[in-house]
PDB file of N, CA and C in Angstrom:
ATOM      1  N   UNK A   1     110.620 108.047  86.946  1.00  0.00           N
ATOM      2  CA  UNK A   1     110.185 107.968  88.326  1.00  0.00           C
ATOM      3  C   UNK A   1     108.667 108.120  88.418  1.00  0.00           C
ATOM      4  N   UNK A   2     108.320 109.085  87.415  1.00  0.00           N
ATOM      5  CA  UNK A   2     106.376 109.510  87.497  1.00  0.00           C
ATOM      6  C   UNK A   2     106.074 108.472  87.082  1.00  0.00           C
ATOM      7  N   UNK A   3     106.434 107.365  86.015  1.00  0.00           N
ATOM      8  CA  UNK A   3     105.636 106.293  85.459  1.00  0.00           C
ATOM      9  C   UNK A   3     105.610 105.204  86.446  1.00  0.00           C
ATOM     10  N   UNK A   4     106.602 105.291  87.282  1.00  0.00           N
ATOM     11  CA  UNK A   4     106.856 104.164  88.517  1.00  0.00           C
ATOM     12  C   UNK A   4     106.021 104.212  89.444  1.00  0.00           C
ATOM     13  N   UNK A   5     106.040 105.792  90.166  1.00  0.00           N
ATOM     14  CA  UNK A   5     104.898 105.780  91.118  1.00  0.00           C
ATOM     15  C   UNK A   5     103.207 105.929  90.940  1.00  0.00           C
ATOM     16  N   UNK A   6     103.011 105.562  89.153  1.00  0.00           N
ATOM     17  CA  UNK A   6     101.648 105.340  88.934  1.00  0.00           C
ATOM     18  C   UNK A   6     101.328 104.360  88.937  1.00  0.00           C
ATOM     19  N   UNK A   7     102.675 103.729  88.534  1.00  0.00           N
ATOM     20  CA  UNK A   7     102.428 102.234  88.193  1.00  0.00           C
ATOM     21  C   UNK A   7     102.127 101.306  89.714  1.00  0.00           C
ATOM     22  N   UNK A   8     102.371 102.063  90.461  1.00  0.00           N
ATOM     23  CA  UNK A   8     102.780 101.195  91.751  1.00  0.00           C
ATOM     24  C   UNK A   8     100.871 101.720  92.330  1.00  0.00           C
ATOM     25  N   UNK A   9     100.849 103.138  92.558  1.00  0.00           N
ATOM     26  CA  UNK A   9      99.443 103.716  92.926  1.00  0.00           C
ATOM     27  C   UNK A   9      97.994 102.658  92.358  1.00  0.00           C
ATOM     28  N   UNK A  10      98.415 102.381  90.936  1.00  0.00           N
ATOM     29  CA  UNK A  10      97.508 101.624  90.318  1.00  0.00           C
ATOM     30  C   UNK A  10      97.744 100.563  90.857  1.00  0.00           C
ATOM     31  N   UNK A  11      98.547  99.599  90.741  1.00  0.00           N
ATOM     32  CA  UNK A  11      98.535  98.479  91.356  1.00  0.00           C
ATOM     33  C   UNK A  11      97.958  98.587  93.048  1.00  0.00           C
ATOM     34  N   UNK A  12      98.630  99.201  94.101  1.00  0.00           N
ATOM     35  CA  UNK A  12      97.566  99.602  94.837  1.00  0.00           C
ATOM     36  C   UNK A  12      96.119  99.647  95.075  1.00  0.00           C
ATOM     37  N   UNK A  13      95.427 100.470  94.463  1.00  0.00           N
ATOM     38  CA  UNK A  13      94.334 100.987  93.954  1.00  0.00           C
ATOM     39  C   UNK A  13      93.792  99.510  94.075  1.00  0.00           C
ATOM     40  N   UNK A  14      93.993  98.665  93.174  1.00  0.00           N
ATOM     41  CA  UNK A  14      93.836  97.311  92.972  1.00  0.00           C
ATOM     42  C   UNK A  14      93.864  96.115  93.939  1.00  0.00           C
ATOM     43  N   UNK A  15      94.644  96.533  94.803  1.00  0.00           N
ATOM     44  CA  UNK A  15      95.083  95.436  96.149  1.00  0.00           C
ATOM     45  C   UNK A  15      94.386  95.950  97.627  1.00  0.00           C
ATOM     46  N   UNK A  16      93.646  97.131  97.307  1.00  0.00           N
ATOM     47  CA  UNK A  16      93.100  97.586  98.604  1.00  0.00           C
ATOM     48  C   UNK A  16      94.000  98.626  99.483  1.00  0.00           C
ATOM     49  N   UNK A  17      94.329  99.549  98.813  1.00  0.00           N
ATOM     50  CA  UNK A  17      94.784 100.736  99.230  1.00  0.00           C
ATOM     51  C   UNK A  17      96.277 101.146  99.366  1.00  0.00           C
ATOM     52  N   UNK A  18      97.193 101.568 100.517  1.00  0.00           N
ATOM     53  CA  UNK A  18      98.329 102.149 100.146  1.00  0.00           C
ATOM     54  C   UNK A  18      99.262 100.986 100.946  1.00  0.00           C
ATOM     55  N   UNK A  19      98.944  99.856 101.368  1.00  0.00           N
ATOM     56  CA  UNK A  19      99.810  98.743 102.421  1.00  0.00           C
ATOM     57  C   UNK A  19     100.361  98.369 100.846  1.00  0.00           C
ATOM     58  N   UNK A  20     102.257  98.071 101.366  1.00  0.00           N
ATOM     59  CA  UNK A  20     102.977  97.983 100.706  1.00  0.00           C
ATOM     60  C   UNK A  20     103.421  96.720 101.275  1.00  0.00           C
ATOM     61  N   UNK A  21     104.127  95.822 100.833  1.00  0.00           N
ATOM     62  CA  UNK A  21     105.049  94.698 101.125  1.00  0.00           C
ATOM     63  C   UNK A  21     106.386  94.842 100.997  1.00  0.00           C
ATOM     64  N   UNK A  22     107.217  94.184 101.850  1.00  0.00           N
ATOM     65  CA  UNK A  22     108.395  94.056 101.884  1.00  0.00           C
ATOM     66  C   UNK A  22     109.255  94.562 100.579  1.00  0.00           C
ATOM     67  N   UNK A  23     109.013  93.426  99.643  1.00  0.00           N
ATOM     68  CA  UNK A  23     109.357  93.447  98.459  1.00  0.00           C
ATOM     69  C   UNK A  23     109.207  94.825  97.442  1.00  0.00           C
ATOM     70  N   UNK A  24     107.943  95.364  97.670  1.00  0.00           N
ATOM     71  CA  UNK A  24     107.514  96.447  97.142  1.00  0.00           C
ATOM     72  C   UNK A  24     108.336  97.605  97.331  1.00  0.00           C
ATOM     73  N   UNK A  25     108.523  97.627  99.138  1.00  0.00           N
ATOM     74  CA  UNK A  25     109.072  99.040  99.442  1.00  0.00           C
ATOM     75  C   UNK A  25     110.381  98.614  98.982  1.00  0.00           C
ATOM     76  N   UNK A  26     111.514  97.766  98.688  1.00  0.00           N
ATOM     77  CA  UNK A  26     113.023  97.220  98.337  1.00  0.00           C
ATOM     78  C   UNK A  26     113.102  98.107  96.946  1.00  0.00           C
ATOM     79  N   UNK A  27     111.832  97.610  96.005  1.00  0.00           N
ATOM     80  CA  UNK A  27     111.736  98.349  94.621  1.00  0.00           C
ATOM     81  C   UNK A  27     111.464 100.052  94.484  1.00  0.00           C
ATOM     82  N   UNK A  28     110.857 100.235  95.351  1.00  0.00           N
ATOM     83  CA  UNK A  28     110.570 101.486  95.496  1.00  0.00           C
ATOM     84  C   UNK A  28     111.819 102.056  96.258  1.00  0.00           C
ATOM     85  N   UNK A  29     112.106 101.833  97.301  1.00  0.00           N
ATOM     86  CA  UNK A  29     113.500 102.235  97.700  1.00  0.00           C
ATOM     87  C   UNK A  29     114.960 102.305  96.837  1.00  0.00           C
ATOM     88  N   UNK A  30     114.890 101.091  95.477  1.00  0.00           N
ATOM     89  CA  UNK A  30     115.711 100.967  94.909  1.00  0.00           C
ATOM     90  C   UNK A  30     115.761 102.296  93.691  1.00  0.00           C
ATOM     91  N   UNK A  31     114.751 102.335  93.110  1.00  0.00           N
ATOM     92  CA  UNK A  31     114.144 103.084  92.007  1.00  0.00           C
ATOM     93  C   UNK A  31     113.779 104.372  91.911  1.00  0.00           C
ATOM     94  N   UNK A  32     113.092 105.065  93.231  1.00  0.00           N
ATOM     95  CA  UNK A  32     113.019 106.242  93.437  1.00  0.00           C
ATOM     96  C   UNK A  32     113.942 107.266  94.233  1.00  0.00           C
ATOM     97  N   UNK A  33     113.908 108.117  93.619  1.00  0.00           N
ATOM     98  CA  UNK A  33     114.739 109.164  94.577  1.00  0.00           C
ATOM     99  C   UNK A  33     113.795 110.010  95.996  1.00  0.00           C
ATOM    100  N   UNK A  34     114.554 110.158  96.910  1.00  0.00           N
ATOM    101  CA  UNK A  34     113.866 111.143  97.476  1.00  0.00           C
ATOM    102  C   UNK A  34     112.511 110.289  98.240  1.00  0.00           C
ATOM    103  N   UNK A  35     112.640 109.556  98.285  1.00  0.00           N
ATOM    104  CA  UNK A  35     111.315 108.807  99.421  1.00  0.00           C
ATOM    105  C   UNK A  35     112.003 108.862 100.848  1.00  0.00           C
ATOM    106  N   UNK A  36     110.788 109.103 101.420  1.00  0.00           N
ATOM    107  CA  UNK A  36     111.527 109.726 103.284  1.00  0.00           C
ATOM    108  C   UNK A  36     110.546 108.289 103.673  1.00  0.00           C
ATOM    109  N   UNK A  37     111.400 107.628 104.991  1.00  0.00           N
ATOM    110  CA  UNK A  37     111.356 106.246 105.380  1.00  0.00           C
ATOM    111  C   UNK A  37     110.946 106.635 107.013  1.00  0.00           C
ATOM    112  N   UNK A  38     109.962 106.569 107.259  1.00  0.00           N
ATOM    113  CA  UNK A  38     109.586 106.666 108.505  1.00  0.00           C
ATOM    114  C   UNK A  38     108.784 105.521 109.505  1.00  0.00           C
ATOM    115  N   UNK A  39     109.948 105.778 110.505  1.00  0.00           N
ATOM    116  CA  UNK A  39     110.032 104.605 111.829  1.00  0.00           C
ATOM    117  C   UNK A  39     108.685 105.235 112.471  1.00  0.00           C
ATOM    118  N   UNK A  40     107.720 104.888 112.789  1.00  0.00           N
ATOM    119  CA  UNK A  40     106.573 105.584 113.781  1.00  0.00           C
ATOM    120  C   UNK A  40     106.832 105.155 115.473  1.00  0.00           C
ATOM    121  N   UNK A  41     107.541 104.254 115.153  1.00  0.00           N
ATOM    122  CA  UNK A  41     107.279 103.761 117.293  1.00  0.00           C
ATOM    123  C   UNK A  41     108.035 104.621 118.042  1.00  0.00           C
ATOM    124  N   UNK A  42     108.081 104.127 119.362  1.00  0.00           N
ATOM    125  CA  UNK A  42     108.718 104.981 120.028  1.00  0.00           C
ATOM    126  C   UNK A  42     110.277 105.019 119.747  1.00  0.00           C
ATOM    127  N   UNK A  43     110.993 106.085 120.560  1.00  0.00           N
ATOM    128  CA  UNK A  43     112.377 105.695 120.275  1.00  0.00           C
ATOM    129  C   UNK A  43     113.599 104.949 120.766  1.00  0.00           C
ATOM    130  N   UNK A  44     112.652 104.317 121.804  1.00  0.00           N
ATOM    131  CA  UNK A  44     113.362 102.948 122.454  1.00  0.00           C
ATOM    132  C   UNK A  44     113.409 102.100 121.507  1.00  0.00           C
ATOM    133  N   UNK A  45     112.019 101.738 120.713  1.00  0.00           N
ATOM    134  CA  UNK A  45     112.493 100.770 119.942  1.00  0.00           C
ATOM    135  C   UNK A  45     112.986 100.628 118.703  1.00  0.00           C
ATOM    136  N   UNK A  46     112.955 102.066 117.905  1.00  0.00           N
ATOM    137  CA  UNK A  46     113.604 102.486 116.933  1.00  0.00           C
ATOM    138  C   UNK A  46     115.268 102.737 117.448  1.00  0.00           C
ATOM    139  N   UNK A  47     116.008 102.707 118.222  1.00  0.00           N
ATOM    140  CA  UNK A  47     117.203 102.432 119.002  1.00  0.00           C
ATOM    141  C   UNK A  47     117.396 100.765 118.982  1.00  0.00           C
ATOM    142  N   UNK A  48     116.847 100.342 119.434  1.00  0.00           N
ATOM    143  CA  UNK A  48     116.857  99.044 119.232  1.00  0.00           C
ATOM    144  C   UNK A  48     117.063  98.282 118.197  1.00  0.00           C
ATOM    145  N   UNK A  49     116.190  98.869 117.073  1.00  0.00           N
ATOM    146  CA  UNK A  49     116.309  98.238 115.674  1.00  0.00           C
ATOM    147  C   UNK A  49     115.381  98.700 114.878  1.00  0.00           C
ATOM    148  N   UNK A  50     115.664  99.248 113.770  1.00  0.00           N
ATOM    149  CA  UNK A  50     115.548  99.759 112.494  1.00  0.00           C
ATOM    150  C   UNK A  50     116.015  99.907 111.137  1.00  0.00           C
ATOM    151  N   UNK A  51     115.103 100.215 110.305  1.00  0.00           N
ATOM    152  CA  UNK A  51     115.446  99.911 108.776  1.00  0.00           C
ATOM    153  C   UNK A  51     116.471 101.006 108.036  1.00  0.00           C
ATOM    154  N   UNK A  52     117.593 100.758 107.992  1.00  0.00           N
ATOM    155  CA  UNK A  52     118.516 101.651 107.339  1.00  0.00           C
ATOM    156  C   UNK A  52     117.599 102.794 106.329  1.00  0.00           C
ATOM    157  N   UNK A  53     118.218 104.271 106.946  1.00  0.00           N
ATOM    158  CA  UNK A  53     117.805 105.062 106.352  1.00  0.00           C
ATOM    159  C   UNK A  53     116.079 106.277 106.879  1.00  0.00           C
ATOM    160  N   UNK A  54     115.796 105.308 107.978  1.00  0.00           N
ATOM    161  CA  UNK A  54     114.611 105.661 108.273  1.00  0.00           C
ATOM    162  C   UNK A  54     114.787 106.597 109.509  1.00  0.00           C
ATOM    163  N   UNK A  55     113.691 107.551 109.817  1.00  0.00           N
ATOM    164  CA  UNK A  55     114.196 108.552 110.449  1.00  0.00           C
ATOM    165  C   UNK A  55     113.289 108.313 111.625  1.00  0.00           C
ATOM    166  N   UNK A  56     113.146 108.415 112.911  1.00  0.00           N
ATOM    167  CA  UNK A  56     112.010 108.324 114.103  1.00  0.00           C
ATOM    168  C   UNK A  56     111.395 109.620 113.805  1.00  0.00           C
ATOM    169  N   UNK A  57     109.618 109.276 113.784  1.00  0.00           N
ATOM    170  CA  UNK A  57     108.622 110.440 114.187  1.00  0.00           C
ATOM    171  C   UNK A  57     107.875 109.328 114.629  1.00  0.00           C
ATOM    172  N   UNK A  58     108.044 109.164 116.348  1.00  0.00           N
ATOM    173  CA  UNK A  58     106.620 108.106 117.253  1.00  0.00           C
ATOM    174  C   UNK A  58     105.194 109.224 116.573  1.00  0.00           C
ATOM    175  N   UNK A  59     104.383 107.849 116.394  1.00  0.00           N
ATOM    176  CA  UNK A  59     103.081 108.298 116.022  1.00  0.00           C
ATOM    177  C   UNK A  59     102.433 109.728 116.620  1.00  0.00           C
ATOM    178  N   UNK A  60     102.665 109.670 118.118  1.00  0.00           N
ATOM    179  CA  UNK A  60     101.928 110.704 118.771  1.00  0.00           C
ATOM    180  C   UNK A  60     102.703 112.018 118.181  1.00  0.00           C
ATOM    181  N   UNK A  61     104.083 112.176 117.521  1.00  0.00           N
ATOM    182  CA  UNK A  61     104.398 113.443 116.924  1.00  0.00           C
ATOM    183  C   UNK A  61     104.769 113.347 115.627  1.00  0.00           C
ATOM    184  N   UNK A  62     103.402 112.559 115.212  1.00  0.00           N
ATOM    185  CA  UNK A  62     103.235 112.492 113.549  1.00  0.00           C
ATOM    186  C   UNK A  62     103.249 113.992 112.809  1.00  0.00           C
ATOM    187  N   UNK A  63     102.118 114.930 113.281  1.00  0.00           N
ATOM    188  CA  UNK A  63     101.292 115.641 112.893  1.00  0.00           C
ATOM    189  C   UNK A  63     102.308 117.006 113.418  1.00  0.00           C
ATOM    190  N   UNK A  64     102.919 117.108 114.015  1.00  0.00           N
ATOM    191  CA  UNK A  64     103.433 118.321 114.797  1.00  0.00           C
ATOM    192  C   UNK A  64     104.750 118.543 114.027  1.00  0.00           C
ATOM    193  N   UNK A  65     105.809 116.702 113.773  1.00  0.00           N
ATOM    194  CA  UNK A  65     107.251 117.300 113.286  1.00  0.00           C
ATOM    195  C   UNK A  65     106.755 116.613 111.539  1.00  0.00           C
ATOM    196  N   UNK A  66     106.300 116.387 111.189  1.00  0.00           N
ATOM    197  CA  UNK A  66     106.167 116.093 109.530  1.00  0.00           C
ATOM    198  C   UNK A  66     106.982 116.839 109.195  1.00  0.00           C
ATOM    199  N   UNK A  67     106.249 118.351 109.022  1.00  0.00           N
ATOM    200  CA  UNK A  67     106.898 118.943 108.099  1.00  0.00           C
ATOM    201  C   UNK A  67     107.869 119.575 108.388  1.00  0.00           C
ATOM    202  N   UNK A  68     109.142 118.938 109.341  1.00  0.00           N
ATOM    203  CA  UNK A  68     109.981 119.602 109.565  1.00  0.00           C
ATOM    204  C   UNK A  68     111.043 118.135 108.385  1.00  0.00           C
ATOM    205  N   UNK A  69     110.775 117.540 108.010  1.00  0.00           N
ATOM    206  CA  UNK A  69     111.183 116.469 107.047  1.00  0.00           C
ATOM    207  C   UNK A  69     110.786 116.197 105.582  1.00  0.00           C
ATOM    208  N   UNK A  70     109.750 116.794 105.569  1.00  0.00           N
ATOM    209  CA  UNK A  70     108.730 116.561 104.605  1.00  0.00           C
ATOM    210  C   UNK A  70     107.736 117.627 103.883  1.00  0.00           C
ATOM    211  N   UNK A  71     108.153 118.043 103.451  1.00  0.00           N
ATOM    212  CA  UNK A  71     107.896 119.837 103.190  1.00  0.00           C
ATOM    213  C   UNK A  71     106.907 120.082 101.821  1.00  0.00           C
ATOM    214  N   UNK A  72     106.958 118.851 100.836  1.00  0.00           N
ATOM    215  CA  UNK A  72     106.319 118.765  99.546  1.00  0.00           C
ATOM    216  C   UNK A  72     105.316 117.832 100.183  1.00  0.00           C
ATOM    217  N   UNK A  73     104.169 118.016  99.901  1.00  0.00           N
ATOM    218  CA  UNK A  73     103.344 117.153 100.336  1.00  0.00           C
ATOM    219  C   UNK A  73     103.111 116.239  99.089  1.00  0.00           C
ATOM    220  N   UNK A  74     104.108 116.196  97.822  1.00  0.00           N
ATOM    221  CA  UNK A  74     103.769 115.277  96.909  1.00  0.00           C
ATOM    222  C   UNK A  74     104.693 114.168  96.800  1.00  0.00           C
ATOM    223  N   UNK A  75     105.553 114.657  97.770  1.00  0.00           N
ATOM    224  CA  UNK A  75     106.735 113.519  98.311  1.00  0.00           C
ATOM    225  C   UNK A  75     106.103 111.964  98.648  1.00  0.00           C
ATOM    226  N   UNK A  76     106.938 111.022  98.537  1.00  0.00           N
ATOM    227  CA  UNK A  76     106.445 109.973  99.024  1.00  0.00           C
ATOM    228  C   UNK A  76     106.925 109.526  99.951  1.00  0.00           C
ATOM    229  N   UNK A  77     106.316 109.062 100.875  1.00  0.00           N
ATOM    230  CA  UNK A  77     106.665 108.495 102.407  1.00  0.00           C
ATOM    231  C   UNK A  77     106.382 107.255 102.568  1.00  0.00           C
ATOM    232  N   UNK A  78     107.336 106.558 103.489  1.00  0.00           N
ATOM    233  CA  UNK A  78     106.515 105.034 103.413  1.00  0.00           C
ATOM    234  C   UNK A  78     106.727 104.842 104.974  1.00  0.00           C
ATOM    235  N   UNK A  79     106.001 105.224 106.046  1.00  0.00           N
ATOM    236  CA  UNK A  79     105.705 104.421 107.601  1.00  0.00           C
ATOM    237  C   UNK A  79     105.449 103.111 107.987  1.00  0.00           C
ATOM    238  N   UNK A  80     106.662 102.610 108.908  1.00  0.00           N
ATOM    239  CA  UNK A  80     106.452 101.662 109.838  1.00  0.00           C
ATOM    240  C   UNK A  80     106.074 101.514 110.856  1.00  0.00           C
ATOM    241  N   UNK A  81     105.920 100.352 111.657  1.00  0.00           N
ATOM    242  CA  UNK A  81     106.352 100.193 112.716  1.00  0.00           C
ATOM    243  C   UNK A  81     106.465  98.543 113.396  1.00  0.00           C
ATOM    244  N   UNK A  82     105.928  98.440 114.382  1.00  0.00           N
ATOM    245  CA  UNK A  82     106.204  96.975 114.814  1.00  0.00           C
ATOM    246  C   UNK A  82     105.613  95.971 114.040  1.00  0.00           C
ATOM    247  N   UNK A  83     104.033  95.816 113.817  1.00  0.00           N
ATOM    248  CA  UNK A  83     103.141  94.927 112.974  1.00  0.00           C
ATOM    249  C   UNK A  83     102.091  95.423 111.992  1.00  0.00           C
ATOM    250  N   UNK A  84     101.821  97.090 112.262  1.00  0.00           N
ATOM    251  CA  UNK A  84     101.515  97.842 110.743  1.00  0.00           C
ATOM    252  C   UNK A  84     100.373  98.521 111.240  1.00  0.00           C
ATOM    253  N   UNK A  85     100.187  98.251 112.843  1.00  0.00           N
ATOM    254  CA  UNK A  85      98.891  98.969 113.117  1.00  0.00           C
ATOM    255  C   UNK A  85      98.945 100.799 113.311  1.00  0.00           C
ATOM    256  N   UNK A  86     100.280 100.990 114.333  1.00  0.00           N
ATOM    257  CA  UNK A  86     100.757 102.492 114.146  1.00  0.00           C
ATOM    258  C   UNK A  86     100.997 102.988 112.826  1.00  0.00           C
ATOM    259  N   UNK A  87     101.797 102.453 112.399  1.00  0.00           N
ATOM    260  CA  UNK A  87     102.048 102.865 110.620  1.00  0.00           C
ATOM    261  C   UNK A  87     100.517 103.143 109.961  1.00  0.00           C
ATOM    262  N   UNK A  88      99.604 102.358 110.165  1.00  0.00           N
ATOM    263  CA  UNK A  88      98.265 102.620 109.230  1.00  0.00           C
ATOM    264  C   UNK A  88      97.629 104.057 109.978  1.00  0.00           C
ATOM    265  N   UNK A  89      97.829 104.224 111.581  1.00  0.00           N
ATOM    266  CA  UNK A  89      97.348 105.518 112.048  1.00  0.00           C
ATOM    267  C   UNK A  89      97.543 106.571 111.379  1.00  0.00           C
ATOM    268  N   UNK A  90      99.795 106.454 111.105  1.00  0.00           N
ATOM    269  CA  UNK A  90     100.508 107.534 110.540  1.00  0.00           C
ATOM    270  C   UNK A  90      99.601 107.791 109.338  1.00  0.00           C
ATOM    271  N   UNK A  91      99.436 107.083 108.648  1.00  0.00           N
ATOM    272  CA  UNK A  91      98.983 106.976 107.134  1.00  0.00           C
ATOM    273  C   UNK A  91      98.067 107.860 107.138  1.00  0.00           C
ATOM    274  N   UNK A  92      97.064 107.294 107.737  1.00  0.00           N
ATOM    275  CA  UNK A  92      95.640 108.315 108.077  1.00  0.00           C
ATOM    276  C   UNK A  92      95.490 109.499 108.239  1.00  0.00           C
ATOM    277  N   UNK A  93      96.535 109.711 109.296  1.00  0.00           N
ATOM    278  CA  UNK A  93      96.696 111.502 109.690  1.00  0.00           C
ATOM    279  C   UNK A  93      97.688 112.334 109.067  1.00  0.00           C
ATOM    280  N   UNK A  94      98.667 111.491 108.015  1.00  0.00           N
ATOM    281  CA  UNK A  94      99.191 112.064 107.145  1.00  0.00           C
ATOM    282  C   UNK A  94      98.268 112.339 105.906  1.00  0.00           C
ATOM    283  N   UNK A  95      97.353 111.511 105.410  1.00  0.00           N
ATOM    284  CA  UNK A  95      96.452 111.989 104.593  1.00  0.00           C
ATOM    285  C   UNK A  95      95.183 112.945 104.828  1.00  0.00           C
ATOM    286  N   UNK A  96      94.843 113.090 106.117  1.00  0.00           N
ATOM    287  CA  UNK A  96      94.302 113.901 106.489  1.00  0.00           C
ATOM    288  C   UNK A  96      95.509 115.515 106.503  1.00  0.00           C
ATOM    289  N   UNK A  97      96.104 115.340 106.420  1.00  0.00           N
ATOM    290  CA  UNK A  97      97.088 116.732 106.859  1.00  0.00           C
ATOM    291  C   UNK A  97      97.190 117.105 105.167  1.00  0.00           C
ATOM    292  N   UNK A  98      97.118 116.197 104.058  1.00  0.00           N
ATOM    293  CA  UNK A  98      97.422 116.560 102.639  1.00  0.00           C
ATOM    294  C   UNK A  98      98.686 115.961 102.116  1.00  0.00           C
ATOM    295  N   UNK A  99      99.277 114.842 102.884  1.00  0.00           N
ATOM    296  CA  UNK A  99      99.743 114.186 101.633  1.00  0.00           C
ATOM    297  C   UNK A  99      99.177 113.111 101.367  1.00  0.00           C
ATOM    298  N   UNK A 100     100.203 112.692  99.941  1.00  0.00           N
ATOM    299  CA  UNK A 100      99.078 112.157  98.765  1.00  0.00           C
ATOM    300  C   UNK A 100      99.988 110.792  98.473  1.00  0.00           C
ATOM    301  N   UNK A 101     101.145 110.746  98.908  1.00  0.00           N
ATOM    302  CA  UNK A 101     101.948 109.586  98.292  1.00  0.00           C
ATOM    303  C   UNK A 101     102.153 109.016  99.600  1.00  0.00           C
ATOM    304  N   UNK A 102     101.325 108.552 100.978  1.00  0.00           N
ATOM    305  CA  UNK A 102     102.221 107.965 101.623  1.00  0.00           C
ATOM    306  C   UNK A 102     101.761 106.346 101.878  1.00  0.00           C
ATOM    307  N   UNK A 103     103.163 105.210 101.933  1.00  0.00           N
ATOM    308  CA  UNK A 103     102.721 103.971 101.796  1.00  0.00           C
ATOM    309  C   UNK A 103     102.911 103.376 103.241  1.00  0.00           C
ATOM    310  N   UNK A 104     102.297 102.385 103.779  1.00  0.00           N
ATOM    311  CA  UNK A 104     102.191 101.328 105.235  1.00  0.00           C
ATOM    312  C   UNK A 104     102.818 100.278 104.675  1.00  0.00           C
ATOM    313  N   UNK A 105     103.905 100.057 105.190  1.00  0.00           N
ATOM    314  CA  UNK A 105     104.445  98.780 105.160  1.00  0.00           C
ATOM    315  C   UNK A 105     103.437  97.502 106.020  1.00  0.00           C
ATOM    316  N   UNK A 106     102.752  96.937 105.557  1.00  0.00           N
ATOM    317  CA  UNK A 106     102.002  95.950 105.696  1.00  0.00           C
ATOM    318  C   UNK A 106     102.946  94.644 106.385  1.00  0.00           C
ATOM    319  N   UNK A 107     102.357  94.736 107.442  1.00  0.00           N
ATOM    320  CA  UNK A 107     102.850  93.947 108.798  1.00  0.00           C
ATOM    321  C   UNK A 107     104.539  94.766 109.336  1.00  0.00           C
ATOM    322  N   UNK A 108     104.466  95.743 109.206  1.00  0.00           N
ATOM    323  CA  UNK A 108     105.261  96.590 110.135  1.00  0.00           C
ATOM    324  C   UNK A 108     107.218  95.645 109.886  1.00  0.00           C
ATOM    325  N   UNK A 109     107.884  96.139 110.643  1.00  0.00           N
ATOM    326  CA  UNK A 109     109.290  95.351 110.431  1.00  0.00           C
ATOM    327  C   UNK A 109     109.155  94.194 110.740  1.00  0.00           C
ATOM    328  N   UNK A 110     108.108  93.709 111.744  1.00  0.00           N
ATOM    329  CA  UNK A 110     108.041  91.950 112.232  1.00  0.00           C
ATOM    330  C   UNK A 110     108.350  91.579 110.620  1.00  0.00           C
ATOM    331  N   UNK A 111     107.357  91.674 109.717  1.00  0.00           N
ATOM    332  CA  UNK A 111     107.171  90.965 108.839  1.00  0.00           C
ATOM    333  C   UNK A 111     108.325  90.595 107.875  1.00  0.00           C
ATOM    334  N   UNK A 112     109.458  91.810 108.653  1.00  0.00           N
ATOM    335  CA  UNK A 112     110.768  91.588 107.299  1.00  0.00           C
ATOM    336  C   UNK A 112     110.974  90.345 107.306  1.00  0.00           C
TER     337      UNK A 112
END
């Protein structure tokens, strides 16, 4: 699992930071244990439709319920949302708060 999520960080690193693709998060979802899948929008539209497995925290209570889900800050997280612009906020203020593994699904669920 450690050689996977270096391998993936590096590749990253390489592509311009932590935006993940479709395909990417499928492998990473397939392969790792223990990755927490987070819906950022509101919860109308996470009711509406969402990615099996993913839990609602709307952006504005990024920072307040994290760590009621997410308790290792070496955990890896991967945030959505509609087209990837909330998800990149989450990202931000999750790395500002101290974690270290979290990925943006690049263009949000539109893009599935």
């Amino acid at each position: 699992m450690k050689k996977l999520i270096y391998k993936l960080q590096s590749r990253l690193l390489r592509t311009g930071g932590n935006n993940i693709d479709y395909a990417t998060m499928e492998g990473m979802l397939r392969n790792t244990k223990n990755i927490v899948l987070i819906d950022v929008r509101t919860k109308d539209e996470y009711m509406n439709n969402h990615l099996k497995g993913a839990i609602n925290i709307p952006l504005q209570d990024i920072s307040r319920r994290i760590e009621s889900y997410v308790r290792n800050k070496n955990d890896v997280i991967i945030v959505y949302c509609e087209y990837g612009g909330r998800s990149k906020k989450a990202l931000n203020k999750l790395g500002k708060m101290g974690y270290v593994n979290v990925y943006n699904l690049d263009g949000g669920i539109d893009a599935i």
